[in-house]
Protein backbone atom coordinates (compact mmCIF):
# COMPACT_ATOMS: atom_id res chain seq x y z
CA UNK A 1 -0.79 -37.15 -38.28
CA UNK A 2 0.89 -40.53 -39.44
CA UNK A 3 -1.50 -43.17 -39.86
CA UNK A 4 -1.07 -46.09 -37.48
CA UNK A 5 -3.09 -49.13 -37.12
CA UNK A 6 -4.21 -50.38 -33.50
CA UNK A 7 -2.34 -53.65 -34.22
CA UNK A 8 0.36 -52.13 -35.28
CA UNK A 9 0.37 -49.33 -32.24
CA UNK A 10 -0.22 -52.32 -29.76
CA UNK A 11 2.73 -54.15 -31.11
CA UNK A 12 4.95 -51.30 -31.09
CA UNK A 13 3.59 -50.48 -27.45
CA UNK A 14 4.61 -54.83 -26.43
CA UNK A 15 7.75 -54.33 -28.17
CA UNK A 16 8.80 -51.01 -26.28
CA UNK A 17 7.99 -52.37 -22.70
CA UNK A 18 11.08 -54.31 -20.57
CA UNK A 19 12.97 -53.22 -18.78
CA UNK A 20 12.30 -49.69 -18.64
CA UNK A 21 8.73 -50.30 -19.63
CA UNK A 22 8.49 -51.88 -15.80
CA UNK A 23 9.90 -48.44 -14.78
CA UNK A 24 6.95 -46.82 -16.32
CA UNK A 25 4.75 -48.87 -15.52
CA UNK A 26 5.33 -48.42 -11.50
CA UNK A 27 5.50 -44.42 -11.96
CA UNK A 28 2.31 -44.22 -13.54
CA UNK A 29 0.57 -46.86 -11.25
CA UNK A 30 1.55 -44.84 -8.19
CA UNK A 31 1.37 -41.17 -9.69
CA UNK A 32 -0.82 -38.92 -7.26
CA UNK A 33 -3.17 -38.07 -10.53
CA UNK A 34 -4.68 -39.51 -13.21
CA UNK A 35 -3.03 -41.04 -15.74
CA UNK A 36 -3.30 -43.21 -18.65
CA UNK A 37 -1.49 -44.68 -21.86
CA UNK A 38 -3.23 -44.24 -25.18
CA UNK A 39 -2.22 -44.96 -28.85
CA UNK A 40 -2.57 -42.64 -31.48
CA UNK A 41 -6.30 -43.26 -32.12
CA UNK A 42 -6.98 -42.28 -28.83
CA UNK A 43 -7.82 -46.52 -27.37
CA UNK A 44 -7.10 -46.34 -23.59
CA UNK A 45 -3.62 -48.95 -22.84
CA UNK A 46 -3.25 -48.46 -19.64
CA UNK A 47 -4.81 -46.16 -16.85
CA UNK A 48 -3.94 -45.58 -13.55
CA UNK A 49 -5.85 -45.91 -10.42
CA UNK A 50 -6.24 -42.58 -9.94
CA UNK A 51 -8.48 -42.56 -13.28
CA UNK A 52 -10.75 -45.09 -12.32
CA UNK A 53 -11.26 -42.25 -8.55
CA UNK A 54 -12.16 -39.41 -11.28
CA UNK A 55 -14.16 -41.49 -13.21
CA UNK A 56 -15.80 -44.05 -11.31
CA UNK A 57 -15.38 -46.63 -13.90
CA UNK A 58 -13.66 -50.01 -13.17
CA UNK A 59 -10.27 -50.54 -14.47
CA UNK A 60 -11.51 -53.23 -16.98
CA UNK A 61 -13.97 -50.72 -17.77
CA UNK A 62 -11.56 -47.77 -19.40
CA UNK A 63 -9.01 -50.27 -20.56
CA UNK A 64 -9.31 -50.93 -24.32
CA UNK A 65 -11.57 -48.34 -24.25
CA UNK A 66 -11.45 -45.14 -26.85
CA UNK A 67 -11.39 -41.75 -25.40
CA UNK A 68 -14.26 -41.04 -27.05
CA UNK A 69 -16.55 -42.86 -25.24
CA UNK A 70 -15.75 -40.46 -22.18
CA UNK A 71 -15.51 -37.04 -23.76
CA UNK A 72 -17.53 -35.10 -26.51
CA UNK A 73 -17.16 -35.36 -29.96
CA UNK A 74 -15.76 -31.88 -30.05
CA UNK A 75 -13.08 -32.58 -27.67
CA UNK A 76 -12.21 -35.64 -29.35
CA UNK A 77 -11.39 -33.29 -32.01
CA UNK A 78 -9.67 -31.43 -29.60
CA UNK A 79 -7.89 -34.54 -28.56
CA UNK A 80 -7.01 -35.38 -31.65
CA UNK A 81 -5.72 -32.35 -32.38
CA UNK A 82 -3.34 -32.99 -28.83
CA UNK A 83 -2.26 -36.17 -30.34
CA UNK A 84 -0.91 -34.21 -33.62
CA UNK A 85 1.00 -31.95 -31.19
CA UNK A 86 2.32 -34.77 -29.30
CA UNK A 87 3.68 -36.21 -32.55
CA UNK A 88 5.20 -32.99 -33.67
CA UNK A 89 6.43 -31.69 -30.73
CA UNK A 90 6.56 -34.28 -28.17
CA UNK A 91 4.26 -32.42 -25.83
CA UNK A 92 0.56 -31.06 -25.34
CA UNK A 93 0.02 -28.99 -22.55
CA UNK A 94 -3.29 -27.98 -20.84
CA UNK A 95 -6.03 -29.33 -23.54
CA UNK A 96 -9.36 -29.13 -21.78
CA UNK A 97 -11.15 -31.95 -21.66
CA UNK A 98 -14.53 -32.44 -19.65
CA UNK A 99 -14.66 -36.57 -19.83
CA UNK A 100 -18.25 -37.69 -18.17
CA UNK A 101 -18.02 -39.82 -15.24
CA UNK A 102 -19.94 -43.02 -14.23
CA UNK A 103 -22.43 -41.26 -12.54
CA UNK A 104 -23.22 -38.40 -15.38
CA UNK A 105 -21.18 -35.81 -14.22
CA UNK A 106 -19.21 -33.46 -16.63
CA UNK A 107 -15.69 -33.00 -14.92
CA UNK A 108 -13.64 -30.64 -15.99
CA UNK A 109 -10.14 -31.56 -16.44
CA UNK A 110 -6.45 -30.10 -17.85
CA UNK A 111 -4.75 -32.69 -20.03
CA UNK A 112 -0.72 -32.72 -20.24
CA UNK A 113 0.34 -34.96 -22.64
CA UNK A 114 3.73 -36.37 -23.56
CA UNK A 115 5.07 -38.61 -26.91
CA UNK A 116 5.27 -42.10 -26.24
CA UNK A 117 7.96 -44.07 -28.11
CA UNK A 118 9.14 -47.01 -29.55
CA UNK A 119 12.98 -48.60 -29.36
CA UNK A 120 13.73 -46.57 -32.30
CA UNK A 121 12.34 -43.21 -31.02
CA UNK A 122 9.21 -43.56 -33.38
CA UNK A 123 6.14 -41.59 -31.78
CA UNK A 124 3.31 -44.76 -30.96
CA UNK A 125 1.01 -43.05 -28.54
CA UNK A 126 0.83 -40.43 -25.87
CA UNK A 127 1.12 -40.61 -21.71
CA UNK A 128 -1.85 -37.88 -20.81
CA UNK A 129 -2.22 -36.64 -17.08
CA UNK A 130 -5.16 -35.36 -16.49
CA UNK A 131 -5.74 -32.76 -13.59
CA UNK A 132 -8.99 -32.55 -11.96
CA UNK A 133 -9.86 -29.06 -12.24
CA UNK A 134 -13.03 -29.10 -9.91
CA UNK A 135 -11.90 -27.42 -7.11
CA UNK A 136 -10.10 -24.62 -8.95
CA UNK A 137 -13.24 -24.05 -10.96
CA UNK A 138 -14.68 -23.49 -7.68
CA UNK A 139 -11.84 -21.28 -6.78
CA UNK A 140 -12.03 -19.35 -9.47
CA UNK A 141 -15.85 -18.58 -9.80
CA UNK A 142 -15.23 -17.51 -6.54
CA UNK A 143 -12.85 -15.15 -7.67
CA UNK A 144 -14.33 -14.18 -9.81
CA UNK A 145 -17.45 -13.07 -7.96
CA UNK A 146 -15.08 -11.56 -5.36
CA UNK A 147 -14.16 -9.27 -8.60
CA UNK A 148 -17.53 -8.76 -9.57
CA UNK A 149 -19.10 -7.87 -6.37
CA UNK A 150 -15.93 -5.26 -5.70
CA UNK A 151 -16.99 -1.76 -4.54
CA UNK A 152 -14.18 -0.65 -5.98
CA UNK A 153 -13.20 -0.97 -10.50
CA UNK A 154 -11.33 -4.21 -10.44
CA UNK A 155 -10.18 -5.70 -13.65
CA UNK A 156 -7.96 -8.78 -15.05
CA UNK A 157 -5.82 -8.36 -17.68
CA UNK A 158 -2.90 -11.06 -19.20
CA UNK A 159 0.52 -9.51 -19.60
CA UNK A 160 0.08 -7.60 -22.77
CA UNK A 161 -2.24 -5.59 -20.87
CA UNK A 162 -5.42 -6.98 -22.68
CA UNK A 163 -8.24 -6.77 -20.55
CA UNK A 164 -9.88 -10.04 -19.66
CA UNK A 165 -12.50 -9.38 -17.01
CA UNK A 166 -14.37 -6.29 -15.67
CA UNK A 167 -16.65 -5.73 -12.77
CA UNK A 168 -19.61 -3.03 -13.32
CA UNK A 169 -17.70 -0.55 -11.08
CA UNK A 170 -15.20 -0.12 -14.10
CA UNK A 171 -18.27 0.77 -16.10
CA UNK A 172 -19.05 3.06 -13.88
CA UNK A 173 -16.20 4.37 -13.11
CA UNK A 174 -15.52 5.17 -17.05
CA UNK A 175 -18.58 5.16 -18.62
CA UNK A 176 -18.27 2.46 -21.19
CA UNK A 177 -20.46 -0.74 -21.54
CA UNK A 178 -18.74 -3.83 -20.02
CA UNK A 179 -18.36 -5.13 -23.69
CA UNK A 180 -16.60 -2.00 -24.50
CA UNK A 181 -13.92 -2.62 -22.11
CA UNK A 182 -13.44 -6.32 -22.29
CA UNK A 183 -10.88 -7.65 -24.48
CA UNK A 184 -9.84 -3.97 -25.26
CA UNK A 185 -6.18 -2.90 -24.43
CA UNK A 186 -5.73 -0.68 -21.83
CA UNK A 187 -3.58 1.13 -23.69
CA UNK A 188 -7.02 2.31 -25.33
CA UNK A 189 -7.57 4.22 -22.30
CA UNK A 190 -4.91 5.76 -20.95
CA UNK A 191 -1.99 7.72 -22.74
CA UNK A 192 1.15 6.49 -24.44
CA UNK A 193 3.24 7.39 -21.40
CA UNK A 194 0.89 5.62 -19.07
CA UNK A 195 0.88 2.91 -21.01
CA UNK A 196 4.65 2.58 -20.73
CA UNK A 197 4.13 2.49 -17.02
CA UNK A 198 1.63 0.55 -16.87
CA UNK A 199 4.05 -2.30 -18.28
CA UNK A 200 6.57 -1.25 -15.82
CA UNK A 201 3.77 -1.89 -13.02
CA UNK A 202 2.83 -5.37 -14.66
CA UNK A 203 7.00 -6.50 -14.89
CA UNK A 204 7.18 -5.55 -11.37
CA UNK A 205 4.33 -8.30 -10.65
CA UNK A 206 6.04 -10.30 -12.20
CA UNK A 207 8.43 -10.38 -10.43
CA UNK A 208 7.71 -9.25 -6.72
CA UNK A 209 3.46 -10.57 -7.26
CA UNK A 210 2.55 -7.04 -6.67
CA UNK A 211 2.70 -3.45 -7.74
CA UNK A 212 1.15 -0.20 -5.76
CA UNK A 213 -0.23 3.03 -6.00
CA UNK A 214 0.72 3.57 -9.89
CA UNK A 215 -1.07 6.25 -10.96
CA UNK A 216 -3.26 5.83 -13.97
CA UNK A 217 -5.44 8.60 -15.40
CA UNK A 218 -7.86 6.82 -17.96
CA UNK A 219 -10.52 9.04 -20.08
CA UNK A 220 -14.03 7.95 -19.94
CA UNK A 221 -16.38 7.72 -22.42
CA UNK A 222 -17.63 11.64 -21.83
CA UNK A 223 -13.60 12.05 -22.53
CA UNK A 224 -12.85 13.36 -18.72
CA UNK A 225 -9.57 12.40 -17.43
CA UNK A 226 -9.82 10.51 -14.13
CA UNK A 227 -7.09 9.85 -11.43
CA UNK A 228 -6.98 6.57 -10.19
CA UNK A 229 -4.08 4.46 -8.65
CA UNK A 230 -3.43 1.39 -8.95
CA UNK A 231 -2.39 -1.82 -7.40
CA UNK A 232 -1.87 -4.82 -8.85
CA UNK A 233 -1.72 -8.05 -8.00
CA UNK A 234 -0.08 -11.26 -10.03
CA UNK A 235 -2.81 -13.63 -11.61
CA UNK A 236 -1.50 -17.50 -11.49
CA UNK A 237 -1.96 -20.14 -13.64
CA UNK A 238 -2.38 -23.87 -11.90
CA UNK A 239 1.49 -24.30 -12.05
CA UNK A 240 1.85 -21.18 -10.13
CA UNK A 241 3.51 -19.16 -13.91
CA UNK A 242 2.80 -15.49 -13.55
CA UNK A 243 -0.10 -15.23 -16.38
CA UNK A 244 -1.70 -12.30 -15.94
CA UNK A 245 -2.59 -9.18 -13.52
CA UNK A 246 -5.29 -8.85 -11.60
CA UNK A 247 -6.01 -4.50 -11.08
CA UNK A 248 -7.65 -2.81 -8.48
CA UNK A 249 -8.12 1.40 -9.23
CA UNK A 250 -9.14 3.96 -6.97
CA UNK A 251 -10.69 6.81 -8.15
CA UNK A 252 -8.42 9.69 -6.74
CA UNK A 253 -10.71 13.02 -7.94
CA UNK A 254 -12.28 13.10 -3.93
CA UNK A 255 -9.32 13.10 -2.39
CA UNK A 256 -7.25 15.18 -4.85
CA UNK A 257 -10.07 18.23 -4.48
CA UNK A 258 -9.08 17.00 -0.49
CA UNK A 259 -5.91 17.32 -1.32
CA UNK A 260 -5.69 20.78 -3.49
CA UNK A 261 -7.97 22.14 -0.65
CA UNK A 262 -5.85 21.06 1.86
CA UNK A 263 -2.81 22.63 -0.44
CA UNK A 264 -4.66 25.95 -0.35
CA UNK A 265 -5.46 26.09 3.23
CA UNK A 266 -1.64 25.74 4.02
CA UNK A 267 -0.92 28.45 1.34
CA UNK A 268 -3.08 30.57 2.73
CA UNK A 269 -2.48 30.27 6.14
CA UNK A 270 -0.89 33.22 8.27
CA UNK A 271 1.45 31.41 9.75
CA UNK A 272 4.39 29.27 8.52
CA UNK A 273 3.17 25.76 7.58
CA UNK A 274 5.23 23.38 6.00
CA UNK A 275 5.00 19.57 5.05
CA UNK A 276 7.82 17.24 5.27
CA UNK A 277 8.22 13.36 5.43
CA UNK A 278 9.56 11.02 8.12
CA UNK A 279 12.78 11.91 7.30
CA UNK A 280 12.44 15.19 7.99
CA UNK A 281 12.47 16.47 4.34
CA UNK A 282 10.47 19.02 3.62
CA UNK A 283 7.68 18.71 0.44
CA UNK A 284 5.84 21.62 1.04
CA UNK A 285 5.76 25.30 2.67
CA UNK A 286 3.81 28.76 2.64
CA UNK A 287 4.91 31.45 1.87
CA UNK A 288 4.75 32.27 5.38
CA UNK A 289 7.78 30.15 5.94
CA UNK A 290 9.68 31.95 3.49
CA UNK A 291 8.98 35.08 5.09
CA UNK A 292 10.36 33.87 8.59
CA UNK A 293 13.52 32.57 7.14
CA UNK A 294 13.98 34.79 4.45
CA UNK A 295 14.81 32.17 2.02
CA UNK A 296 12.74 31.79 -1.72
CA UNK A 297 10.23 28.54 -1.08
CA UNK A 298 12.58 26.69 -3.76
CA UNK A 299 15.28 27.04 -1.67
CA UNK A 300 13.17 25.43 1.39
CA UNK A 301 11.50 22.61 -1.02
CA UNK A 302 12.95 19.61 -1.17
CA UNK A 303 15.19 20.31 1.81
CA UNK A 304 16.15 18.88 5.09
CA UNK A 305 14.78 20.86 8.06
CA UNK A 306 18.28 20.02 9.67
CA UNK A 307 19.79 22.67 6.86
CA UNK A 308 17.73 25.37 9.50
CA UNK A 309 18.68 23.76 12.79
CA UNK A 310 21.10 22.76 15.06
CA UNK A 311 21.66 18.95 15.20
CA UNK A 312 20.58 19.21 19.02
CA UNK A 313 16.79 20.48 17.63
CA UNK A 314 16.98 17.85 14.87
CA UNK A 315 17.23 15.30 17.21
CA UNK A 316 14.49 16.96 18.81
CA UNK A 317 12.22 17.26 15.39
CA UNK A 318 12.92 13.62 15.12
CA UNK A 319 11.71 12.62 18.68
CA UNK A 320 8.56 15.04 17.83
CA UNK A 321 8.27 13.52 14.39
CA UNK A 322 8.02 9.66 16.34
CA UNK A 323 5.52 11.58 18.41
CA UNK A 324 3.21 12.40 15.27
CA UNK A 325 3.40 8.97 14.24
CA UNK A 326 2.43 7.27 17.66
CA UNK A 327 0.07 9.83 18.91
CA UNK A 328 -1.31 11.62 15.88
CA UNK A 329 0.23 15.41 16.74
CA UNK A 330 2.66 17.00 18.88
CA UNK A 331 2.83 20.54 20.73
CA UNK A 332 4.91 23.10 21.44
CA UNK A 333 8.08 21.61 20.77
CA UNK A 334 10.53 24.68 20.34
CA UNK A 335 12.69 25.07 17.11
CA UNK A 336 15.09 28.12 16.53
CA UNK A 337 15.87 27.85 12.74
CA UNK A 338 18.65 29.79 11.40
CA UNK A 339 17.56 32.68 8.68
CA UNK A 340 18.85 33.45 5.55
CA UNK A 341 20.45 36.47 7.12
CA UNK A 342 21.69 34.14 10.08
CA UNK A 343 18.92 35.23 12.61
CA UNK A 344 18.08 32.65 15.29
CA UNK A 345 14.75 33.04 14.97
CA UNK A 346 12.65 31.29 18.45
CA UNK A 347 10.25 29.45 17.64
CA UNK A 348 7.49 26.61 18.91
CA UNK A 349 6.15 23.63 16.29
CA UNK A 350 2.53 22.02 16.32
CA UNK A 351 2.71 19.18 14.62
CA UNK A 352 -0.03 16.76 12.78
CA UNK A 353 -0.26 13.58 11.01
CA UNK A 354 0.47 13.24 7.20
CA UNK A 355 -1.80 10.31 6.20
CA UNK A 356 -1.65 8.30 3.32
CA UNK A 357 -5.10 6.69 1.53
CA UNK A 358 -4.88 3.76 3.77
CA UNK A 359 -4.30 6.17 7.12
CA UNK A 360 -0.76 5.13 7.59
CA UNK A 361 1.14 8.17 8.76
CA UNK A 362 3.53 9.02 5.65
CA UNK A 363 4.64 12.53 7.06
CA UNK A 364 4.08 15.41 9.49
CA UNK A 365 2.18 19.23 8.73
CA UNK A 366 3.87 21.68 10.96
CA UNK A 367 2.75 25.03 12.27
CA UNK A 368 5.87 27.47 13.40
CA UNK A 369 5.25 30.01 15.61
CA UNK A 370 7.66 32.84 15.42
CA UNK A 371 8.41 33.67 19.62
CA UNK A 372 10.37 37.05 19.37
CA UNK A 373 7.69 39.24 19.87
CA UNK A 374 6.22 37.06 22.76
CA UNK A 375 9.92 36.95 23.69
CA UNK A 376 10.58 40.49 23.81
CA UNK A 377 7.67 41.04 26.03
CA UNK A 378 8.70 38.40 28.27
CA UNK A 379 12.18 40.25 28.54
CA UNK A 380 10.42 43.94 28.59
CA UNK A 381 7.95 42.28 31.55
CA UNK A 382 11.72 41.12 33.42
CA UNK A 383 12.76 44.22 32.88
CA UNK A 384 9.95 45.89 34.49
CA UNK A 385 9.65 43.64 36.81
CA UNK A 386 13.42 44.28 38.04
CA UNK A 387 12.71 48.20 37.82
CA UNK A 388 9.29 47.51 40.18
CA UNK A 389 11.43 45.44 42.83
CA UNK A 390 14.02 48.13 42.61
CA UNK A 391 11.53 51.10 43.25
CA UNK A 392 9.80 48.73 46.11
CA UNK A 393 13.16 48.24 47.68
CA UNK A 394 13.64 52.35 47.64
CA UNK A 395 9.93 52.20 49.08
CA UNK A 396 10.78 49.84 52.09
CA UNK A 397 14.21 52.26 52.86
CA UNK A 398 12.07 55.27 52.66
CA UNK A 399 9.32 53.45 54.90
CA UNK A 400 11.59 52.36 57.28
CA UNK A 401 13.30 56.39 57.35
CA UNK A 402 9.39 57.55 57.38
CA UNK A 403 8.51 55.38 60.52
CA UNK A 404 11.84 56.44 62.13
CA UNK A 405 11.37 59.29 62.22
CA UNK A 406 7.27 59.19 63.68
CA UNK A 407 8.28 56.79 65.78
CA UNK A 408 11.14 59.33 67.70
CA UNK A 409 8.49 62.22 67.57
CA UNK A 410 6.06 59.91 69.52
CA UNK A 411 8.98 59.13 71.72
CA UNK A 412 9.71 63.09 72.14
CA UNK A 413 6.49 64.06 72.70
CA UNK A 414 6.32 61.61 75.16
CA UNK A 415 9.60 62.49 76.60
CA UNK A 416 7.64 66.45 76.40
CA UNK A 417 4.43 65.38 78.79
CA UNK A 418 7.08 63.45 81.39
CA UNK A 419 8.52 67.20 81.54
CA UNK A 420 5.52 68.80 81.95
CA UNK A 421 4.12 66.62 84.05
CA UNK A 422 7.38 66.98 86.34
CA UNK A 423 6.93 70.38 86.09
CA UNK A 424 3.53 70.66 87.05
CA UNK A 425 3.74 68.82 90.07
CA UNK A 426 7.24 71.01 90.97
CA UNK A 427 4.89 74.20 90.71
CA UNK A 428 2.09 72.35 92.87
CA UNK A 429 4.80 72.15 95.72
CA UNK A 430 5.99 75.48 95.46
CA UNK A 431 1.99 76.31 96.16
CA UNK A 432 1.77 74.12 98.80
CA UNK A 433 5.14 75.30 100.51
């Protein structure tokens, strides 16, 4: 760094003032945070109000002042160091500097600091803003316990996918010390193809702030390959710059043995089962279903249900399928898929939730129930049922000839005892004559 006497720096600083020096001036008297005007030794020219509120110090107190009497003699290296940037480059961004107030305390600060110059362009100092970093100290120790108190393997990692912090559930999620993660790619842990979408997952916080449920299948130190997902969230720097990711992994071996069970009850089910989404396409079927429709399952897979059914019945599925996602299930709804031989084939759906991790419904399971035998015997039960009113009818006519017919012999033999009656009392007469 060119060596410049205080003089010399103060004289240059005079001569570079009026009238844009008056500009200056009023900017960095009224700026929101600190600020302050040194020469390239580091003495104190000018300093806003603002530094005397971080501080505590008088005005009269910091003016004239080196920098040195506020800060360590480390980070007046480090400041020094700035103030070699400045010259080169015109700019020093985000030095840390932790200047000690009036009181004692150490405050921890960002410095931003830009060339000052001369009429002739000549580098004579450096305007550093200093931001109180305090509260986002706070903020992030709190953060960072958040992370560290996690149930669930949380890590930070910058863009390259270094990893930067690790709570203990990562340890014990892979097996490794916490100093045999840190500062380790995770690249180390997971396989080249991973890897490559992993850095898909950390572009796309990048640019959206947040990737989910990319699955990640890390080996542990006992080299067993574990499922996880993940979703990621961007990690900020104080002017909001996308710095970093912070990663939150789930271990997915529970709920893919869940999952493979659940797989192997539908297999094995007797009756057709299939999966589909909320659209109706289907991700999964037994080979039940195949043996209803007659069609291989890789010519069911991956299709619409509305290749089976009439639109009128995929309306219907769709109505049921809004039924599974406000309710949970639905019953009995009746379907009458075509077959691969061009059968209607009656049938009635149960249907229950698909559920994500998070218990969103992401799909329906359906049972089919194939209705032709239960429909034959409904038809055989008409027809009997027409034969047994038929054969009652024939009953009722041979009733009514039956009673007819007992009823004129009761009239007859009536009709017989008048007669003899009549006759008996005609003898009786003849007696008596």
């Amino acid at each position: 760094m060119p060596k410049v006497s205080t003089r010399a720096s103060s004289a240059h600083l005079a001569d570079a003032a009026r009238p844009d020096a008056l500009v200056a001036d009023i900017i960095i008297a009224n700026a929101p945070d600190p600020v302050f005007v040194s020469d390239l030794e580091g003495k104190i020219l000018q300093a806003n109000d603002a530094v005397s509120e971080l501080l505590g110090f008088r005005k009269d107190e910091v003016l004239e002042q080196s920098l040195s009497r506020f800060i360590s003699a480390q980070e007046t290296r480090e400041f020094t160091a700035a103030l070699r940037e400045v010259v080169e480059h015109g700019v020093s961004r985000n030095a840390v500097l932790h200047p000690r107030s009036a009181t004692g305390e150490v405050i921890p600060t960002t410095l931003n600091a830009s060339a000052l110059r001369d009429s002739d362009g000549n580098v004579i100092g450096a305007i550093g803003i200093l931001r109180d970093m305090r509260e986002l100290d706070k903020a992030r120790a709190y953060a960072e316990s958040l992370i560290e108190d996690a149930p669930d393997p949380v890590f930070v990692s910058d863009l390259e996918g270094k990893i930067l912090q690790a709570n203990d559930a990562v340890s014990e999620l892979l097996g490794f010390r916490k100093d045999e993660v840190l500062e380790q790619s995770l690249s180390r842990f997971i396989s080249a193809d991973e890897t490559r979408e992993f850095t898909v997952a950390l572009r796309e916080v990048v640019e959206h702030g947040v990737s989910r449920n990319a699955r990640l299948n890390p080996r542990s130190a006992s080299g067993e390959i574990i499922p996880t997902t993940l979703n990621a969230s961007a990690l900020r720097d104080p002017e909001g710059r996308v710095i970093g990711a912070i990663g939150v992994l789930r271990d997915m071996r529970e709920l893919d043995k869940a999952r493979a069970y659940a797989e192997r009850l539908i297999e094995d089910a007797p009756d057709p089962v299939f999966v589909s989404d909320l659209e109706g396409k289907i991700i999964q079927a037994n080979e039940a279903v195949s043996q209803l429709l007659g069609f291989r399952k890789d010519e069911v897979v991956e299709q619409s249900l509305s290749r089976f059914i009439s639109p009128d019945e995929t309306r219907e599925f769709t109505a049921a399928l809004r039924e599974v996602v406000e309710r949970g299930r639905t019953r009995n709804a009746r379907l009458n898929p075509r077959s691969a031989s061009g059968e209607v084939i009656p049938t009635t759906l149960n249907a229950s939730a698909l559920r994500d991790p998070d218990g969103r419904v992401i799909g329906a399971i359906g049972i089919l129930r194939d209705m032709r035998a239960y429909e034959q015997v409904v038809r055989d039960l008409e027809q009997s049922k027409a034969e047994l009113t038929e054969k009652i009818l024939d009953l009722e006519k041979f009733e009514e000839v039956v009673v007819g017919r007992e009823l004129k012999m009761i009239a007859l033999e009536k009709e017989l005892e008048s007669l003899r009656s009549d006759v008996g009392k005609l003898r009786a007469e003849r007696v008596t004559a």
